[in-house]
Protein backbone atom coordinates (compact mmCIF):
# COMPACT_ATOMS: atom_id res chain seq x y z
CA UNK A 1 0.00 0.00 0.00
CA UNK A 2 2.89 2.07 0.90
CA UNK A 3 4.18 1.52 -2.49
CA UNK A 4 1.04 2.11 -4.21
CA UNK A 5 0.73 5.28 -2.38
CA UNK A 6 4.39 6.52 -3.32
CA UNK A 7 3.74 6.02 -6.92
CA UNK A 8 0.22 8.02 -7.08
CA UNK A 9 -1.56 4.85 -8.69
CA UNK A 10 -4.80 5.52 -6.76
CA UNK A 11 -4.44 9.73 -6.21
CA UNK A 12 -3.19 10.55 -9.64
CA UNK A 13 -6.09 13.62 -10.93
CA UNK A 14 -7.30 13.55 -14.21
CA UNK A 15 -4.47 15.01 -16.94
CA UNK A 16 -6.22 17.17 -19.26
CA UNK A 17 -4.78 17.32 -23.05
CA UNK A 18 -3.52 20.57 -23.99
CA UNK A 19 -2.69 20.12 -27.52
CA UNK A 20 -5.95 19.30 -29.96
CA UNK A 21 -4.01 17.54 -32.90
CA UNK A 22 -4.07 14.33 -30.74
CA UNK A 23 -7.77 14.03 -29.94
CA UNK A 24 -8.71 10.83 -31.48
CA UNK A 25 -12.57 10.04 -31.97
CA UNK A 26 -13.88 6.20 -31.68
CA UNK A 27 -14.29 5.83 -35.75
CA UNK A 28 -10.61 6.89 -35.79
CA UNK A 29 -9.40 3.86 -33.81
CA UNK A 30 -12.45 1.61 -34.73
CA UNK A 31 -9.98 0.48 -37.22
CA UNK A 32 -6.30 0.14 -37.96
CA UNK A 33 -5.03 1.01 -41.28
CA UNK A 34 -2.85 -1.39 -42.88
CA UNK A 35 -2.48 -0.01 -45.80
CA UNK A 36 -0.52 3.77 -44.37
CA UNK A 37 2.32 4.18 -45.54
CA UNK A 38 4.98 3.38 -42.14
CA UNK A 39 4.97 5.53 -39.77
CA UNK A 40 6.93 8.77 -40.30
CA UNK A 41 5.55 11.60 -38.13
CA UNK A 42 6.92 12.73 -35.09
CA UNK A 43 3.93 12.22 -32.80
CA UNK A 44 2.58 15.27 -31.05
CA UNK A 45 2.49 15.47 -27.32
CA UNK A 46 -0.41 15.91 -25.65
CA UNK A 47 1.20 18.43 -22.87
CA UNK A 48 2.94 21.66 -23.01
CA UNK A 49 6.13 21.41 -25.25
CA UNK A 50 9.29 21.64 -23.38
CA UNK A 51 11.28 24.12 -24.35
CA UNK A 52 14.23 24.08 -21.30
CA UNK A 53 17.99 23.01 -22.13
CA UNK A 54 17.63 20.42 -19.26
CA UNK A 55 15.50 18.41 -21.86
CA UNK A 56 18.55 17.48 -23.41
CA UNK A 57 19.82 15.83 -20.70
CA UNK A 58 16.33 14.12 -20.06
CA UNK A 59 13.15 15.00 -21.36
CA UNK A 60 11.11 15.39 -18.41
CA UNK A 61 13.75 18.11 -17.03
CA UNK A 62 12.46 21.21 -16.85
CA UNK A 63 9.27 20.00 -18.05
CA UNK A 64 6.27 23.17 -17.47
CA UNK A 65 3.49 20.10 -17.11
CA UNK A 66 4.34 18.88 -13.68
CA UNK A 67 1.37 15.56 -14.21
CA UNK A 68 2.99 14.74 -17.24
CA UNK A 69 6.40 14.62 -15.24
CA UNK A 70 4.79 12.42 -12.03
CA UNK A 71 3.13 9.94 -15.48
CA UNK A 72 6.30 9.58 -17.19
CA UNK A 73 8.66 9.04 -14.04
CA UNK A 74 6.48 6.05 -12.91
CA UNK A 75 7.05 4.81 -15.82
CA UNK A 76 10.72 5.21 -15.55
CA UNK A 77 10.96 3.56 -12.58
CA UNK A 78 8.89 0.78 -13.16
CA UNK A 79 9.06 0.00 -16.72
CA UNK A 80 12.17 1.06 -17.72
CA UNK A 81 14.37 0.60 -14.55
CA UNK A 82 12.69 -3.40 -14.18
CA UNK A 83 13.56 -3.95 -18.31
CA UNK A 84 16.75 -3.10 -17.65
CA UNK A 85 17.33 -5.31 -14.66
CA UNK A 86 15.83 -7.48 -16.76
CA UNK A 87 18.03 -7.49 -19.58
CA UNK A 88 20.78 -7.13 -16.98
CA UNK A 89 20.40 -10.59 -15.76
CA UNK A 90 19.90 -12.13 -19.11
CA UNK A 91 23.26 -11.32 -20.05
CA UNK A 92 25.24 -11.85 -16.90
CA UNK A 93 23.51 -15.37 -17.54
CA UNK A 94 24.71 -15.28 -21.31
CA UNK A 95 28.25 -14.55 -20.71
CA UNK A 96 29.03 -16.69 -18.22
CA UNK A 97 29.61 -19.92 -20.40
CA UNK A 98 32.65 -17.91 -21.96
CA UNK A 99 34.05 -17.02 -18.29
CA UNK A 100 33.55 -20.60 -17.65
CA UNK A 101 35.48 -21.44 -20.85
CA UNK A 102 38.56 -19.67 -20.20
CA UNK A 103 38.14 -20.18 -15.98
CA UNK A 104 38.66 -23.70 -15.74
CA UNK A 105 35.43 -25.28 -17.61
CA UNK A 106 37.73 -26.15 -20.90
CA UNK A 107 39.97 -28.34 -18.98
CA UNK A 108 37.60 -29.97 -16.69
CA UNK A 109 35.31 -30.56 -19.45
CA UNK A 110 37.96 -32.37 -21.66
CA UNK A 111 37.01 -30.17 -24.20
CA UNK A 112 39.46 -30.21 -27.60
CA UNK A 113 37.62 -28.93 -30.46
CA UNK A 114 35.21 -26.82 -31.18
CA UNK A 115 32.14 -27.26 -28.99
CA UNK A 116 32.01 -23.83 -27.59
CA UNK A 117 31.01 -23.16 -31.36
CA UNK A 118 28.48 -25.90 -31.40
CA UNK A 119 26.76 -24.91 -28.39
CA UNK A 120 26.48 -21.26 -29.71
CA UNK A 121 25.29 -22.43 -33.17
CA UNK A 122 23.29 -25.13 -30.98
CA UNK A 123 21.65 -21.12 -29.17
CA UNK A 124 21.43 -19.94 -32.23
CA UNK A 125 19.47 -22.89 -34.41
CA UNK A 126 16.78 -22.53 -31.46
CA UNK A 127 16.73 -19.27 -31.36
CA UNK A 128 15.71 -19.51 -35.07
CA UNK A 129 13.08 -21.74 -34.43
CA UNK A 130 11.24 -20.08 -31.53
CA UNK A 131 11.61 -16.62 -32.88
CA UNK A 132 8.09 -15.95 -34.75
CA UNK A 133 6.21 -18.04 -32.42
CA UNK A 134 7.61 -16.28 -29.61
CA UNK A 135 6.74 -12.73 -31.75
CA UNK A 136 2.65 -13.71 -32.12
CA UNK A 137 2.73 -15.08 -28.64
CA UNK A 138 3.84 -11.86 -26.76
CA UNK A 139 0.83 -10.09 -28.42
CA UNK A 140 -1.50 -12.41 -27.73
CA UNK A 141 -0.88 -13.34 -24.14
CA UNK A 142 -0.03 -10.81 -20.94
CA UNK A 143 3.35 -9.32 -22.23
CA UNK A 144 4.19 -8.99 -18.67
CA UNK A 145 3.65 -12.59 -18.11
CA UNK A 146 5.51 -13.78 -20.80
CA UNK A 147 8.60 -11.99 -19.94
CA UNK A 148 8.53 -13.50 -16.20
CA UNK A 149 7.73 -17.16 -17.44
CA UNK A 150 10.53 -17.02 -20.18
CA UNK A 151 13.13 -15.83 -17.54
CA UNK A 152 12.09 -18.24 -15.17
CA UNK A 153 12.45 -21.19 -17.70
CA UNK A 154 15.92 -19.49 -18.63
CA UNK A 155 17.27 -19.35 -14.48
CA UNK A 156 16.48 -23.49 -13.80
CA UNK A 157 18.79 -24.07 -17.30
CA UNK A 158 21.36 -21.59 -15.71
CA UNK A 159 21.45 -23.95 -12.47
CA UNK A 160 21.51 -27.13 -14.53
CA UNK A 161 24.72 -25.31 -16.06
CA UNK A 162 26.67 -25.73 -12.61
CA UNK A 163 26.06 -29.58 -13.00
CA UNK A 164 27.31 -30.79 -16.54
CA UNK A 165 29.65 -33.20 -17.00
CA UNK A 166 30.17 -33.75 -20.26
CA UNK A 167 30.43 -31.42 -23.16
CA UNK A 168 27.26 -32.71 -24.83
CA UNK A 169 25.36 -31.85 -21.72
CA UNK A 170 26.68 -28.06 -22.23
CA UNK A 171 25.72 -27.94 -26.28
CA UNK A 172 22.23 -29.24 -25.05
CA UNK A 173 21.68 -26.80 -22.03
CA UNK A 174 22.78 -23.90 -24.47
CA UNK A 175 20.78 -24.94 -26.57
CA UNK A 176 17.49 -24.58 -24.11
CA UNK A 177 19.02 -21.01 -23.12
CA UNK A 178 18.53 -20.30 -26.93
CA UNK A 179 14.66 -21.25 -27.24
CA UNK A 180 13.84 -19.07 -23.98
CA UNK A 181 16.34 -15.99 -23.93
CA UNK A 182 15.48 -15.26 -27.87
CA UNK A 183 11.70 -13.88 -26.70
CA UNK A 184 13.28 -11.54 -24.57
CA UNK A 185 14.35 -8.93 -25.46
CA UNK A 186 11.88 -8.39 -28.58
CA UNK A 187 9.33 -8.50 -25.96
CA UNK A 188 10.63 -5.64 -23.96
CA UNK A 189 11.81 -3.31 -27.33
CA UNK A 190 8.37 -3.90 -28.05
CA UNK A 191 6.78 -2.60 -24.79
CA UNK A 192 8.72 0.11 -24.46
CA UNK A 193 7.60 0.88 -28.04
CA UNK A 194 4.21 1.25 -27.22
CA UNK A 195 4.77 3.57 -24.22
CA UNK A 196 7.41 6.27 -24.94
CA UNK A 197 7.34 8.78 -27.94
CA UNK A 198 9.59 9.39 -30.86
CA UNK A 199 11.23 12.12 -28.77
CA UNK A 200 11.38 9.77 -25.52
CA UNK A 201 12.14 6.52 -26.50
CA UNK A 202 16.18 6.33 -28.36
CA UNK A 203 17.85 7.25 -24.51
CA UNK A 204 15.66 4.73 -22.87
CA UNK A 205 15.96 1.99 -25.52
CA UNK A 206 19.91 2.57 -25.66
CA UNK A 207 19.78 2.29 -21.67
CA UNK A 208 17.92 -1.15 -22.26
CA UNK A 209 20.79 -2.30 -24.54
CA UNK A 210 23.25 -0.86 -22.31
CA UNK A 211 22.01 -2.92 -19.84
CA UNK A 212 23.29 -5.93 -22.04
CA UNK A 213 26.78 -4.62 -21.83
CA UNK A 214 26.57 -3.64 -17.93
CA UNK A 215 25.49 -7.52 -17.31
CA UNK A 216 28.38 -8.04 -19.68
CA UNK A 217 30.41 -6.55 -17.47
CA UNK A 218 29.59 -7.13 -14.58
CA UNK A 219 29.42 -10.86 -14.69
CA UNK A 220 33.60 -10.83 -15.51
CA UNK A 221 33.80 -9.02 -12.11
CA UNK A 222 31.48 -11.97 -10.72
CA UNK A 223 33.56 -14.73 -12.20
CA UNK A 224 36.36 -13.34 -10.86
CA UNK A 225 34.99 -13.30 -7.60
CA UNK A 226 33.86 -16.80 -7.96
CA UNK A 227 37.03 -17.80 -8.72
CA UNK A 228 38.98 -16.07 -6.17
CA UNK A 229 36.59 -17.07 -3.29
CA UNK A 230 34.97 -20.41 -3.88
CA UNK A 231 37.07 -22.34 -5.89
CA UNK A 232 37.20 -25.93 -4.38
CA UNK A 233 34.62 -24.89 -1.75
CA UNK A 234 32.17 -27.96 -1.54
CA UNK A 235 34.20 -29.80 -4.19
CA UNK A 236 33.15 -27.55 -6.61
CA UNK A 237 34.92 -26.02 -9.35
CA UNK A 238 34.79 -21.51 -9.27
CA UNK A 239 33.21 -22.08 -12.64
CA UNK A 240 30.48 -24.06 -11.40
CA UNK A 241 29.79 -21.83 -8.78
CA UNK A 242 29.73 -18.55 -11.17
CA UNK A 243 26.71 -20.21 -12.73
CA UNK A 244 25.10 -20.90 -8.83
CA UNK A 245 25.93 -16.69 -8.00
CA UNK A 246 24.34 -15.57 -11.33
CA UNK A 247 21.25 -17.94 -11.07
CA UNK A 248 20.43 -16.59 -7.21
CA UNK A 249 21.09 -12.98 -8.48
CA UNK A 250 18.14 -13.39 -11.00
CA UNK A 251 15.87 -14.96 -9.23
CA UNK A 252 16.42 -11.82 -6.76
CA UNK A 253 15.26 -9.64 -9.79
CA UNK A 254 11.93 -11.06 -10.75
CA UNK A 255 10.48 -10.62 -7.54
CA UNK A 256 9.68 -6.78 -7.96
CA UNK A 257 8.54 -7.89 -11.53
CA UNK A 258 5.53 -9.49 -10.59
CA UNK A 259 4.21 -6.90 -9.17
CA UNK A 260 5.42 -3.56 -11.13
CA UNK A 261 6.05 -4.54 -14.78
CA UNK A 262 4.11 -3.60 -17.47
CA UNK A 263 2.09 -5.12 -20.15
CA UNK A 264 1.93 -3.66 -23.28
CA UNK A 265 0.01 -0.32 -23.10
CA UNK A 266 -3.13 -1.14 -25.38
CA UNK A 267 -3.33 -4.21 -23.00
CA UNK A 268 -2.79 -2.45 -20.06
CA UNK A 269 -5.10 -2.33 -16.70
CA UNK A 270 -4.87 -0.21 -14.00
CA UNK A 271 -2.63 -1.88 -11.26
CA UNK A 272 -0.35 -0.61 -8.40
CA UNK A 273 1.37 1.79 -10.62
CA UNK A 274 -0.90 3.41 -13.25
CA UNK A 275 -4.40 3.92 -12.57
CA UNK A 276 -6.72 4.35 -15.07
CA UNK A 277 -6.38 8.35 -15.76
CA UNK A 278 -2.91 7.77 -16.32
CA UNK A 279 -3.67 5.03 -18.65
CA UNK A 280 -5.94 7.29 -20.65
CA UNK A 281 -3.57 9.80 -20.77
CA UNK A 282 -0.42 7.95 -22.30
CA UNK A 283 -2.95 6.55 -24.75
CA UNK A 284 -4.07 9.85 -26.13
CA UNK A 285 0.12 10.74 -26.66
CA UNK A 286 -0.28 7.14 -28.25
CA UNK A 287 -3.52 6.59 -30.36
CA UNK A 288 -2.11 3.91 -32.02
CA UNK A 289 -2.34 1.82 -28.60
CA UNK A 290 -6.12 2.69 -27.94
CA UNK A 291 -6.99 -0.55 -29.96
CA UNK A 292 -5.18 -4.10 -28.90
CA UNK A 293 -5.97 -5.88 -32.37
CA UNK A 294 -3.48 -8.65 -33.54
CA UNK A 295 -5.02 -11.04 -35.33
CA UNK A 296 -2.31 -12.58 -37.30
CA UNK A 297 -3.02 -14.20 -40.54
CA UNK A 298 -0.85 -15.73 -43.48
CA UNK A 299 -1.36 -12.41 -45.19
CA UNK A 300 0.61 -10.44 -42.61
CA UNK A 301 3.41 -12.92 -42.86
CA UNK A 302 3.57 -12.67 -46.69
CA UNK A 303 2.88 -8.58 -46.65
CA UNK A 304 6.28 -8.40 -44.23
CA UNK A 305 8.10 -10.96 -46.41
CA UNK A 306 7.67 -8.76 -48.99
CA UNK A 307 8.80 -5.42 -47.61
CA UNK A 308 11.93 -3.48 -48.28
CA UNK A 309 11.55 -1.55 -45.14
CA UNK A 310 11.23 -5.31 -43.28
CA UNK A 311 14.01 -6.71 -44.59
CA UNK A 312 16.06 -3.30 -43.96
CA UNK A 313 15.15 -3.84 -40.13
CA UNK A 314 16.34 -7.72 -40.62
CA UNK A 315 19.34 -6.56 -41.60
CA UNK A 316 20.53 -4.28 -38.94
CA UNK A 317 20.52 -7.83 -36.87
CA UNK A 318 22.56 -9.45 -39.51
CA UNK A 319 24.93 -6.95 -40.13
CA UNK A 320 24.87 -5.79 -36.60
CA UNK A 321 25.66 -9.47 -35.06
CA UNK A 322 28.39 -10.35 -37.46
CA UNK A 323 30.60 -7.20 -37.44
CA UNK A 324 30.31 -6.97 -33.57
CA UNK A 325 31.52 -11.50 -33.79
CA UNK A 326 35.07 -10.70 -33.89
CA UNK A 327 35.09 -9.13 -30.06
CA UNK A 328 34.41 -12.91 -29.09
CA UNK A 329 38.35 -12.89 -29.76
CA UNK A 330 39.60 -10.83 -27.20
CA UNK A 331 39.30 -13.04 -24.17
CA UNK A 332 40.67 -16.05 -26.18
CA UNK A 333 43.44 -13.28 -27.49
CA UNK A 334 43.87 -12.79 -23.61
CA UNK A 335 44.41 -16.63 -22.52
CA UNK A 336 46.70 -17.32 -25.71
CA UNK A 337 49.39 -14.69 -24.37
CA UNK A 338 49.92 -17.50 -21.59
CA UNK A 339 51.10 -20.26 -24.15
CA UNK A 340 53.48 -18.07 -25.93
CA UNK A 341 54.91 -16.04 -22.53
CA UNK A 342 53.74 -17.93 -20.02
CA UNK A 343 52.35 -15.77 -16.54
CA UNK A 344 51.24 -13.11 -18.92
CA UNK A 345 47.64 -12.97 -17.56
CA UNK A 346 46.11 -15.23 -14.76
CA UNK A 347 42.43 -15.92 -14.37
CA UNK A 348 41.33 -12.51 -12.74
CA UNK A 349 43.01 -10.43 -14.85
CA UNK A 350 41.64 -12.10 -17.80
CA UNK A 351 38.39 -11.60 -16.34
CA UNK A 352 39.04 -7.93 -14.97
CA UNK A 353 40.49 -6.80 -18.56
CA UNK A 354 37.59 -8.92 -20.77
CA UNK A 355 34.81 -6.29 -18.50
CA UNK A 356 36.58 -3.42 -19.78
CA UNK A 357 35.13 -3.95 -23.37
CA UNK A 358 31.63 -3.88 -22.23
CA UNK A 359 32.65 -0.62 -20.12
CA UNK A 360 33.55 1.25 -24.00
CA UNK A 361 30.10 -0.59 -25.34
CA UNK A 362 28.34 1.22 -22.56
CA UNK A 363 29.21 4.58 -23.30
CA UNK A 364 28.72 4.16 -27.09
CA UNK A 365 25.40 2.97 -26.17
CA UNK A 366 23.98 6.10 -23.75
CA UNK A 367 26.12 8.49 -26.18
CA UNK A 368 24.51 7.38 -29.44
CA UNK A 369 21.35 7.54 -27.58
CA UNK A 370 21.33 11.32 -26.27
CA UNK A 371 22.69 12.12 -29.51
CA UNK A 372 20.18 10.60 -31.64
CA UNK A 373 17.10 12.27 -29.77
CA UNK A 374 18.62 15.42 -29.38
CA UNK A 375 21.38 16.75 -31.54
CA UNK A 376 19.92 14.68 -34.26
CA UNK A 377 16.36 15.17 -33.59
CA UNK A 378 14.59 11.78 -33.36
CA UNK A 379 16.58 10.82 -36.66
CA UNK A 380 18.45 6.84 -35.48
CA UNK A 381 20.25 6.77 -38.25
CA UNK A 382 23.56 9.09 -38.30
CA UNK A 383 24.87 7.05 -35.28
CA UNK A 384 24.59 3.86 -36.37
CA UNK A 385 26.18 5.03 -39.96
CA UNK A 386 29.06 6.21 -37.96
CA UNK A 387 29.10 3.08 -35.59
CA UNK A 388 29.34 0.81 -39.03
CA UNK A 389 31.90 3.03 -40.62
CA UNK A 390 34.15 2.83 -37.25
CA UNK A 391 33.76 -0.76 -37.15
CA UNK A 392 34.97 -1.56 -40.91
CA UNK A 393 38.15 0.49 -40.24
CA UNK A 394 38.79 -1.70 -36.47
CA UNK A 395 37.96 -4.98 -38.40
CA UNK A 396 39.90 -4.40 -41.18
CA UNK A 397 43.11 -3.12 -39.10
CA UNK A 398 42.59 -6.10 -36.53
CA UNK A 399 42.96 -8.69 -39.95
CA UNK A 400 45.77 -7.05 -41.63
CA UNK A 401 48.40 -6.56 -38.33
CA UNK A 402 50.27 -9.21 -36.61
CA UNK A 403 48.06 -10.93 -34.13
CA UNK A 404 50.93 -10.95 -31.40
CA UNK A 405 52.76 -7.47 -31.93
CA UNK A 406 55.67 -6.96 -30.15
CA UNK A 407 53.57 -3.82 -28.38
CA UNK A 408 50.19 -5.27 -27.21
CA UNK A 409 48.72 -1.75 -26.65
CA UNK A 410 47.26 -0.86 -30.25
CA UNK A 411 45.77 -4.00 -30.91
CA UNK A 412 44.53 -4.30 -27.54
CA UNK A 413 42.81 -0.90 -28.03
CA UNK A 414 41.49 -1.91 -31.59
CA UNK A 415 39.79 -5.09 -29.59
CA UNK A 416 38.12 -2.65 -27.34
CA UNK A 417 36.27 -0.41 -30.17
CA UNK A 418 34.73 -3.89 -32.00
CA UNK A 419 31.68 -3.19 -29.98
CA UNK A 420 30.59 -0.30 -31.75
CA UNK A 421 27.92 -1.74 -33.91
CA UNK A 422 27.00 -3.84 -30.71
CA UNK A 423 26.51 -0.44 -29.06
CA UNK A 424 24.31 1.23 -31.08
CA UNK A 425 21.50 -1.68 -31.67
CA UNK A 426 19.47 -0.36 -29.31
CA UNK A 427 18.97 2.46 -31.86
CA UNK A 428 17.72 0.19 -34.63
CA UNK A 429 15.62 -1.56 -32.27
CA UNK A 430 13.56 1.84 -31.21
CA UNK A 431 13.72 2.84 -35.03
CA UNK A 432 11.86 -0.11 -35.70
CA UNK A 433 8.82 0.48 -33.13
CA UNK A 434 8.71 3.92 -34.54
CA UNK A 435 8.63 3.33 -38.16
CA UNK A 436 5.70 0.62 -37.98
CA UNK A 437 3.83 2.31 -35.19
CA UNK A 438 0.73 2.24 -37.55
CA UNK A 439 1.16 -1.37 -38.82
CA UNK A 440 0.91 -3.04 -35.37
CA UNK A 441 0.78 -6.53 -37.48
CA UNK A 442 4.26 -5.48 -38.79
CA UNK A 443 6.26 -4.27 -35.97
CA UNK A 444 5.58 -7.40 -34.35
CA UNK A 445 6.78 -9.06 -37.37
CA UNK A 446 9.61 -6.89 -38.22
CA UNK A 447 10.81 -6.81 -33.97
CA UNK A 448 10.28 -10.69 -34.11
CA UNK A 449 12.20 -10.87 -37.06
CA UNK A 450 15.57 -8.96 -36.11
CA UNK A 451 16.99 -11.37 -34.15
CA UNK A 452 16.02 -14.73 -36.18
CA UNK A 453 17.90 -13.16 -39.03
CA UNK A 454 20.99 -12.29 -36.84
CA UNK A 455 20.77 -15.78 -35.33
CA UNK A 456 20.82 -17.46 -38.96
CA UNK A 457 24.07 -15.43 -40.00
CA UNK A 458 25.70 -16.23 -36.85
CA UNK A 459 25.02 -19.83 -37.53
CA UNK A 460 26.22 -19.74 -40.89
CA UNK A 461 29.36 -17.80 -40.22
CA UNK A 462 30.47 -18.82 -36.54
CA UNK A 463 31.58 -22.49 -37.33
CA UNK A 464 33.39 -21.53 -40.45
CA UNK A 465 35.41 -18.12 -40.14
CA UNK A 466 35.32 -17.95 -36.41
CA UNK A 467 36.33 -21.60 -34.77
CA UNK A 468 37.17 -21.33 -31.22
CA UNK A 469 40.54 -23.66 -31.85
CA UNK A 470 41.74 -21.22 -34.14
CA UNK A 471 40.95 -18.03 -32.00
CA UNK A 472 42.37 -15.40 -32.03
CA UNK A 473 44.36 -16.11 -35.34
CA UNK A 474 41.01 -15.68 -37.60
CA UNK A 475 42.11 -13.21 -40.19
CA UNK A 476 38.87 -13.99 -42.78
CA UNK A 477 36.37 -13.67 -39.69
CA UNK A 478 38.19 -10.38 -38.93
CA UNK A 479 37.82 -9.21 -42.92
CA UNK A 480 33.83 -10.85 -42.54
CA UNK A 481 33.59 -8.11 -40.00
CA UNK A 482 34.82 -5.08 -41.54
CA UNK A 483 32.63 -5.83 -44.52
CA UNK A 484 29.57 -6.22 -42.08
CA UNK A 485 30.38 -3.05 -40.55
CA UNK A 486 29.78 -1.27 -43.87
CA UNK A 487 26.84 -2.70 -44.86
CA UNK A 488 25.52 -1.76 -41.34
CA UNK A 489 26.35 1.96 -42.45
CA UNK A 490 24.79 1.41 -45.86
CA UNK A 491 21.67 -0.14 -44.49
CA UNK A 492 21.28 3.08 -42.21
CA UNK A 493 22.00 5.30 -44.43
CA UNK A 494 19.99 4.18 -47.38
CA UNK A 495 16.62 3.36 -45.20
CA UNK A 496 17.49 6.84 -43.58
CA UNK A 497 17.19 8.59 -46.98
CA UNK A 498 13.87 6.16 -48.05
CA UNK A 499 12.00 7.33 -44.51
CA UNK A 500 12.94 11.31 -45.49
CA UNK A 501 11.52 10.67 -48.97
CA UNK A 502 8.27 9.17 -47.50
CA UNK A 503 7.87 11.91 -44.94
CA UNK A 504 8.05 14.80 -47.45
CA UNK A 505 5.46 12.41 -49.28
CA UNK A 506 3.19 12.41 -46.56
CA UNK A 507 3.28 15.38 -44.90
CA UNK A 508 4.14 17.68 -47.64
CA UNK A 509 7.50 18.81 -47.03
């Protein structure tokens, strides 16, 4: 009660809309068009327009409509803050199999070849699979819901992880991770879609991905840990026990879930946080959420196959995922140091210097984010041109120079910029919920759809160009890269120019 006092769910007063051009009436969302062209408009707040410098920073400071402040900060602190803690503990979950590898899991294992590869590929081939069904099933059942249950099923694998014996065991348990941690984060882009505005939602969405980075990074300071403290204790190997830590520190996260996430806003009942004036009033700054209709048929699939602007979003994820593959290299560059100078790095330090590349990811991320909403104006596109061009020029350097320099310091800081088209996905992703915001059929195709083509590259790629026995010496997988990284830039750039052509189409300008 305390709770639901603090965040104003029962006291909030009705918010009155101050700006006419978003009055919708009940013809106007009897029915959804499918046939508009994708969404190009900014949409037009239904409060006073802020006009202070602090809006830079974050769009609520210095905001003159003090309701709309109180609406949106719940929202912050619910929605956005829990997705990110979400996303948080998916990763620290993800990453932790490549601790593992290079803590102690290799050797105990008995693993020779290349089975790291076929338990990624193994991730990857289910992700595939599950990847549409997961898309139609988040908009058909309680969003919130589906999020918990998938991260539930995901925490008992992550357990079962600190038991395997064998390397089959840990291709098959990967596997599982695959088919439950691909719904995730499409499911929370996708809420967050249907909340924030064009002006709102590039920072937050970059703080969601950045939150993939932080649990990046964060779980090399946990193995570390793991290592240092508990190695042995109960017969137990440290790596065993990193996968016991990270499992106890998720399950610690979807406790506040249950009761303060959010489902998707057209779906949305009042609860402890939003009652239902605030309810009304995000959905007049959204009238595209006043109606939840998704009633997918073989049309929609076909209609999507055939889009340009579809496959454009498909492609950030392909291009995205295989010029960001050759970071993978960098802890396995770290580890191989020790067979040609022995003592060059132990366990910790491997650990301590592998978090440091999710640090640099991180502040690509929230940069690329402010920038986009403000000094580019809602436009996601001149970042992740940049991002694509930087990481062509790291690739191609990283293929072409001696993987064991005499001076370690260049190429080490060449491995540290190979996140850069990593960073700015969380760009692409909020691009996406933008650009379809009238097709709701079609985001959820096109969001479903970003990973599964990522997924199917990846599985292509990973087992031929970038073999874990030959890491770090993969000069073709570094070359793959670079020529990823372009195409990232071209893809941005060229669906950048096609949106600017269809917005001076529809709105006369």
């Amino acid at each position: 009660m305390g709770v639901a006092k603090f965040l104003g769910a029962k006291t909030a007063k009705p918010v009155e809309s101050e700006s006419p051009e978003t009055s919708t009436s009940k013809s106007d969302v009897a029915v959804i068009s499918e046939d508009l062209p994708s969404s190009i408009d900014e949409e037009k707040p239904a409060v006073l327009e802020n006009t202070s410098w602090k809006r830079h920073i974050w769009d609520t400071w210095g905001h003159p409509d003090k309701k709309h402040v109180k609406i949106i900060f719940k929202l912050d602190v619910t929605l956005l803050a829990l997705a990110s803690m979400s996303t948080f503990i998916k990763y620290l979950d993800k990453i932790n199999l490549s601790y593992a590898y290079v803590n102690g899991m290799k050797e105990e294992l008995g693993i020779e070849g290349n089975e790291l590869n076929y338990a990624n590929t193994g991730y990857n081939i289910a992700s595939i699979i599950c990847g549409f069904p997961w898309a139609f099933l988040m908009v058909k059942m309680n969003t919130k819901w589906f999020v918990v249950l998938v991260e539930l099923f995901w925490i008992l694998v992550t357990f079962c992880f600190s038991a395997v014996k064998t390397p089959t065991q840990m291709v098959v348990l990967r596997t599982i991770v695959g088919a439950f941690e691909s719904a995730h984060y499409p499911a929370l882009s996708y809420i967050l879609g249907t909340y924030y505005t064009s002006g709102e939602l590039a920072r937050r969405n970059v703080i969601l991905q950045s939150s993939t980075s932080i649990g990046s990074f964060f779980a090399g300071y946990v193995a570390s840990g793991t290592y240092t403290g508990l190695n042995g204790v109960a017969g137990r190997s440290g790596w065993r026990w990193v996968f016991i830590i990270d499992g106890i520190i998720s399950l610690g996260i979807i406790g506040p879930q249950i009761f303060f996430f959010s489902d998707r806003l057209s779906n949305r009942k009042p609860d402890l946080v939003l009652n239902e004036t605030d309810i009304a009033y995000l959905k007049e700054r959204r009238p595209d959420q006043k109606v939840d209709k998704y009633d997918f048929k073989l049309k929609d699939l076909w209609d999507a196959a055939l889009s340009l602007e579809v496959w454009a979003f498909w492609g950030f994820g392909v291009f995205q995922d295989l010029a960001s593959l050759c970071s993978s290299a960098y802890l396995l560059w770290l580890k191989a140091w020790n067979k040609r100078e022995p003592g060059s790095y132990t366990v910790p330090q491997i650990d301590h210097y592998g978090s440091i590349l999710y640090a640099v990811q991180t502040v690509i991320a929230l940069s690329s984010g402010w920038i986009s909403d403000t000094v580019c104006r809602g436009k996601r596109w001149p970042p992740i041109v940049v991002s694509g061009v930087i990481s062509f020029v790291v690739c191609i350097l990283l293929g072409a120079l001696p993987v064991y320099p005499n001076n370690r310091a260049f190429r080490f800081f060449l491995y540290l910029n190979t996140t850069w088209s990593l960073a700015t996905a969380g760009l692409y992703w909020a691009w996406c919920q933008e650009y379809f915001k009238d097709n709701l059929k079609q985001k959820a195709i096109a969001t479903g759809g970003i990973n599964i083509g990522s997924f199917v590259a990846n599985s292509i790629v990973n087992n031929i160009w970038y073999k874990t026995s030959e890491m770090p010496s993969i000069t073709a997988g570094y070359y793959i890269s670079g020529v990823n990284g372009a195409l990232y830039s071209i893809d941005a750039l060229l669906l950048g120019l096609w949106e600017r052509r269809k917005r001076r189409r529809t709105i006369g300008f």
